[in-house]
N, C-alpha and C. Protein backbone atom coordinates (compact mmCIF):
# COMPACT_ATOMS: atom_id res chain seq x y z
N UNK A 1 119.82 134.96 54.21
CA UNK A 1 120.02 135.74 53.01
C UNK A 1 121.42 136.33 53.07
N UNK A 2 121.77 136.31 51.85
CA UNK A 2 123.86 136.80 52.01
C UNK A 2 123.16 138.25 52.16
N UNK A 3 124.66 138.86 52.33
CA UNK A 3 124.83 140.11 52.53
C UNK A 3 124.33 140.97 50.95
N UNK A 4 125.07 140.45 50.03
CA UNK A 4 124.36 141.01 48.47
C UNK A 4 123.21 141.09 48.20
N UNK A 5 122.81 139.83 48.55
CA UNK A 5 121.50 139.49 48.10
C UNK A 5 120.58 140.16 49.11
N UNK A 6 120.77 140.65 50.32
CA UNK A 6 120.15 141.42 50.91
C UNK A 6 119.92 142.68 50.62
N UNK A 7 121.09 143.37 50.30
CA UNK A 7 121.31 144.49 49.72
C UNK A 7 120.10 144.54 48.28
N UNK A 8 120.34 143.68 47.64
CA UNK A 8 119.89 143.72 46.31
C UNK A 8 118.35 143.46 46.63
N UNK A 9 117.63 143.06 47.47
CA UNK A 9 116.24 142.93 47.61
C UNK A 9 115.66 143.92 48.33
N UNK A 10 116.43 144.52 49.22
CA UNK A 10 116.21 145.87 49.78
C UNK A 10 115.34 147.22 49.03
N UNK A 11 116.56 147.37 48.20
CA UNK A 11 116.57 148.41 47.05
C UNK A 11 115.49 148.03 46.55
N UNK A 12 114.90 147.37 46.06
CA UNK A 12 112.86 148.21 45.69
C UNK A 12 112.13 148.72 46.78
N UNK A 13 112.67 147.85 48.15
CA UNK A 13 111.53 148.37 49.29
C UNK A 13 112.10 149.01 49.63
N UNK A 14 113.44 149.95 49.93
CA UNK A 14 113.68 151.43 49.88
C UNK A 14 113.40 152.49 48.93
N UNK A 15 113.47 151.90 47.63
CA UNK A 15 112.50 153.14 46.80
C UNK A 15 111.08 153.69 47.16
N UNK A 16 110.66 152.38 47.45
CA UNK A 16 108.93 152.49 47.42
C UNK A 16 108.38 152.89 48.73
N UNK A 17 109.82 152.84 49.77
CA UNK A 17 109.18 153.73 51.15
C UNK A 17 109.63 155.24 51.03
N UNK A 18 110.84 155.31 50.13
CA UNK A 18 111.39 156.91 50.02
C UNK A 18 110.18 157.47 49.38
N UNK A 19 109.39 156.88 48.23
CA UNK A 19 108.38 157.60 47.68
C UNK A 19 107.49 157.67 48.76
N UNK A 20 106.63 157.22 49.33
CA UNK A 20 106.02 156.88 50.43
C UNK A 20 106.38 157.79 51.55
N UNK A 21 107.47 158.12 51.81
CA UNK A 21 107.74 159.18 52.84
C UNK A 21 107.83 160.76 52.82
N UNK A 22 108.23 160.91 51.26
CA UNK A 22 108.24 162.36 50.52
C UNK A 22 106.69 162.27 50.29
N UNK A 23 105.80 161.60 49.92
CA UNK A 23 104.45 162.05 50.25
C UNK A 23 103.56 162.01 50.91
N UNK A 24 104.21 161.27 52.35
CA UNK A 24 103.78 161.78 53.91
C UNK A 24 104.41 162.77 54.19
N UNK A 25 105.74 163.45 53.93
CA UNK A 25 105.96 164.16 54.23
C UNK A 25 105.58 165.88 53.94
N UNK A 26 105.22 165.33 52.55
CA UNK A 26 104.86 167.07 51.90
C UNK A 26 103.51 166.88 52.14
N UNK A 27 102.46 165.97 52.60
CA UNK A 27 101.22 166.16 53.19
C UNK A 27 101.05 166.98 54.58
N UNK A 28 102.11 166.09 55.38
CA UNK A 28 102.38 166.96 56.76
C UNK A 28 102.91 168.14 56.46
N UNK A 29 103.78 168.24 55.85
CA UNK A 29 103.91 169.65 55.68
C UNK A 29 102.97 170.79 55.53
N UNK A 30 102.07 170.68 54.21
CA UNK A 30 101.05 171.38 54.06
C UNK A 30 100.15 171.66 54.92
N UNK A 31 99.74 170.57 55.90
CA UNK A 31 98.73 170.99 56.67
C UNK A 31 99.78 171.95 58.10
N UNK A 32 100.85 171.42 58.54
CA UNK A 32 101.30 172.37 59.52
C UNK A 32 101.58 173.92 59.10
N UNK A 33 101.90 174.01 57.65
CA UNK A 33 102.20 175.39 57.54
C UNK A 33 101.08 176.02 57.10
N UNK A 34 99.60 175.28 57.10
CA UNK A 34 98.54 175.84 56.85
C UNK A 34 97.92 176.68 58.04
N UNK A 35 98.69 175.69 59.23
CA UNK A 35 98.20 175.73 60.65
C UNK A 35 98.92 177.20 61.25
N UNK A 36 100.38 176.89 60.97
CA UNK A 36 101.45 177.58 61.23
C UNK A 36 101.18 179.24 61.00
N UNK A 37 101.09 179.32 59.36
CA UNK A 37 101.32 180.79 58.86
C UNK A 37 99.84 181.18 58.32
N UNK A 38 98.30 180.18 58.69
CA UNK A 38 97.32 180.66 58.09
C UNK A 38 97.26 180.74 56.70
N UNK A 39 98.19 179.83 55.93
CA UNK A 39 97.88 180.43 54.46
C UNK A 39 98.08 178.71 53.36
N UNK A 40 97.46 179.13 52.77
CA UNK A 40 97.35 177.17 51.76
C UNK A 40 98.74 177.36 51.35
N UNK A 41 99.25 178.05 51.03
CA UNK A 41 100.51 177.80 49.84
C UNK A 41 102.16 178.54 50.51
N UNK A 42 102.55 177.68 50.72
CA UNK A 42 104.23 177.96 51.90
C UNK A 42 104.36 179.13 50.35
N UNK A 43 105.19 179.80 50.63
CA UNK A 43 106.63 180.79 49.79
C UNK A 43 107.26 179.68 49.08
N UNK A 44 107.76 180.27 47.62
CA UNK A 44 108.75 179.87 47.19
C UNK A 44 109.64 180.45 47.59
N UNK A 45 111.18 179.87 47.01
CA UNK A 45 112.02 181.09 47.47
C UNK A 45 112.27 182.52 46.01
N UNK A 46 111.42 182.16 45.24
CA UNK A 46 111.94 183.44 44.20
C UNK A 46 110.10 183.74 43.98
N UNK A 47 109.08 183.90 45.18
CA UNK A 47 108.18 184.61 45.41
C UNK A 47 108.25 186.10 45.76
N UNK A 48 108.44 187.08 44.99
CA UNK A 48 108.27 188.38 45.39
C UNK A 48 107.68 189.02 46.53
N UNK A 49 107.03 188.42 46.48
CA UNK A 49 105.94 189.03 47.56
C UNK A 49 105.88 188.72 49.01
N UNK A 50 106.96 187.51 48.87
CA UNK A 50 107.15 187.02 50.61
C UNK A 50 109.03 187.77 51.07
N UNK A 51 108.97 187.61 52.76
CA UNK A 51 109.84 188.26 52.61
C UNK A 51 110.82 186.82 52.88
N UNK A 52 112.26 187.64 53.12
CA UNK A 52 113.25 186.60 53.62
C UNK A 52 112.50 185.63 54.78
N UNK A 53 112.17 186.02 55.78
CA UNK A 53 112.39 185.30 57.13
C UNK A 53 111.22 184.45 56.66
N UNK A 54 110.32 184.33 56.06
CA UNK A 54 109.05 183.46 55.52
C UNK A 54 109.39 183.02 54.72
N UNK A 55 110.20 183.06 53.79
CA UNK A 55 110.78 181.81 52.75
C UNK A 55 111.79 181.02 53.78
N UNK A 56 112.68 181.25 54.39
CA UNK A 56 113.49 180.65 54.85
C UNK A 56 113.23 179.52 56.12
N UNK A 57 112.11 180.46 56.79
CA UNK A 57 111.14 179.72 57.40
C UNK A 57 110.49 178.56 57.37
N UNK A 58 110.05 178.48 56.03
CA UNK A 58 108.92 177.49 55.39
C UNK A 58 110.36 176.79 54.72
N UNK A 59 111.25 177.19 54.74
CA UNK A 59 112.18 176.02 53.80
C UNK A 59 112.72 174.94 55.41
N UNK A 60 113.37 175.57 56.04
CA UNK A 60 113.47 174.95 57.17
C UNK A 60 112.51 174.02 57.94
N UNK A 61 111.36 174.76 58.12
CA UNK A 61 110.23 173.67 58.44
C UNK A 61 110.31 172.57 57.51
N UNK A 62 110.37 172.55 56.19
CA UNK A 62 110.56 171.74 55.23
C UNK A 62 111.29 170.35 55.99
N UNK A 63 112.52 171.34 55.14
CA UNK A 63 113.28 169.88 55.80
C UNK A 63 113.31 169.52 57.00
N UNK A 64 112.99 169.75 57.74
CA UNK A 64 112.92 169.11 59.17
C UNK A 64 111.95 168.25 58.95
N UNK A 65 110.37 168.36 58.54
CA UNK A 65 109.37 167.71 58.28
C UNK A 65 110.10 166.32 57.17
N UNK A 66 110.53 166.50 55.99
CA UNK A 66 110.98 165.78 55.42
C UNK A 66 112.29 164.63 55.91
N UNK A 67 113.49 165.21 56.63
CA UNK A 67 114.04 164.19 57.23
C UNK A 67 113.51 163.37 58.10
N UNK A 68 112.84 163.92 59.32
CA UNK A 68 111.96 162.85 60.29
C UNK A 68 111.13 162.02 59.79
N UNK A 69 110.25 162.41 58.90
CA UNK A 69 109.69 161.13 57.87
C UNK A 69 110.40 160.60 57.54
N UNK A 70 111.41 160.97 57.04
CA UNK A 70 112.27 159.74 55.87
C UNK A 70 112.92 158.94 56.66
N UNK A 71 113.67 159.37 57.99
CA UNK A 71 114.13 158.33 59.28
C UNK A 71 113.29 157.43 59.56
N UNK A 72 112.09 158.06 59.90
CA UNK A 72 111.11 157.33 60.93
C UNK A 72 110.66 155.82 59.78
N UNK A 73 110.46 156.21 58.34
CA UNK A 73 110.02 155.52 57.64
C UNK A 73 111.10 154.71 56.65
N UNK A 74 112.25 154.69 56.51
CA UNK A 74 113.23 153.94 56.27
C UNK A 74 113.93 153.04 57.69
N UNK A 75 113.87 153.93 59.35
CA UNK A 75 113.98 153.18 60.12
C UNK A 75 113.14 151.63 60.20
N UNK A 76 111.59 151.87 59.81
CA UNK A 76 110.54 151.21 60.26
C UNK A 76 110.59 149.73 58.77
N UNK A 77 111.15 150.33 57.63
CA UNK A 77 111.43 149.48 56.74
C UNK A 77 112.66 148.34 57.25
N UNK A 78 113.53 149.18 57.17
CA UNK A 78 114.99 148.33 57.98
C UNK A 78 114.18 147.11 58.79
N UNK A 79 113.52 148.02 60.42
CA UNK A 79 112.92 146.64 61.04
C UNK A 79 111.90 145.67 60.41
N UNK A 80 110.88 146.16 59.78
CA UNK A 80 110.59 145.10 58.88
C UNK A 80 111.66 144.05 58.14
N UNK A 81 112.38 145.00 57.34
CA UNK A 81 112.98 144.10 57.06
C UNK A 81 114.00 142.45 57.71
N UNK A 82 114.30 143.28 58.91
CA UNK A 82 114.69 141.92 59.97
C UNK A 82 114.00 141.11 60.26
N UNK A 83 112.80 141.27 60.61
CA UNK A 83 111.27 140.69 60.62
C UNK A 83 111.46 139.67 60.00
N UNK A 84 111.28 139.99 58.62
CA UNK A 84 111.11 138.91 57.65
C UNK A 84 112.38 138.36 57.48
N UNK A 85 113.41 138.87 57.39
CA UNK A 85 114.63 137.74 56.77
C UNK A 85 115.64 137.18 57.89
N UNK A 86 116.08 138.13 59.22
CA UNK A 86 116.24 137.79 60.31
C UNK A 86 117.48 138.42 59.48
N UNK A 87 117.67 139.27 58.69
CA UNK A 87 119.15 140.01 58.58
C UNK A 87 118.85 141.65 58.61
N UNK A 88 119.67 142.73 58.81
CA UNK A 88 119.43 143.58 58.51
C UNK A 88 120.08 144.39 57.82
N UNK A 89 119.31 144.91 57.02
CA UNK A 89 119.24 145.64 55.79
C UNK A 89 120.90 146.46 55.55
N UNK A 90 121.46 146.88 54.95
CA UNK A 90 122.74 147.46 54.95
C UNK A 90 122.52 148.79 53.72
């Protein structure tokens, strides 16, 4: 497979794992900060009622939860993808 044409067949199966990973990821999320802070529903950040260090908290956990999914699961696409075409993904 050329280099374009790799590129260009990619791009649906990177959409459809990015979706796929933002909703493994905000699943894991929910249940650790259920675990974490005892409570169903993280802080927003313009929640009154929570303070700084618990919004900022739960935002951080965030993204940490959200990048490692999205690595682990765009990494795991990439190797698939060599799998099947014997090129990798760019």
């Amino acid at each position: 497979m050329s280099g374009v044409l790799g590129k260009v067949a990619y791009k649906p199966v990177g959409l459809l794992l990015g979706i796929g990973a933002g909703a493994i990821a905000g699943f894991a999320f929910k249940k650790i900060w259920k675990a974490a802070a005892g409570d169903d529903d993280a802080p927003n950040a313009t929640d009154e009622d929570r303070g700084w260090g618990e919004v900022l908290a739960a935002a951080a956990l965030q993204g940490v939860i959200f990048s490692v999914v999205k690595a682990a699961v765009d990494r795991s696409g990439a190797v698939g993808v060599r799998k099947l075409t014997g090129q990798w993904p760019n």
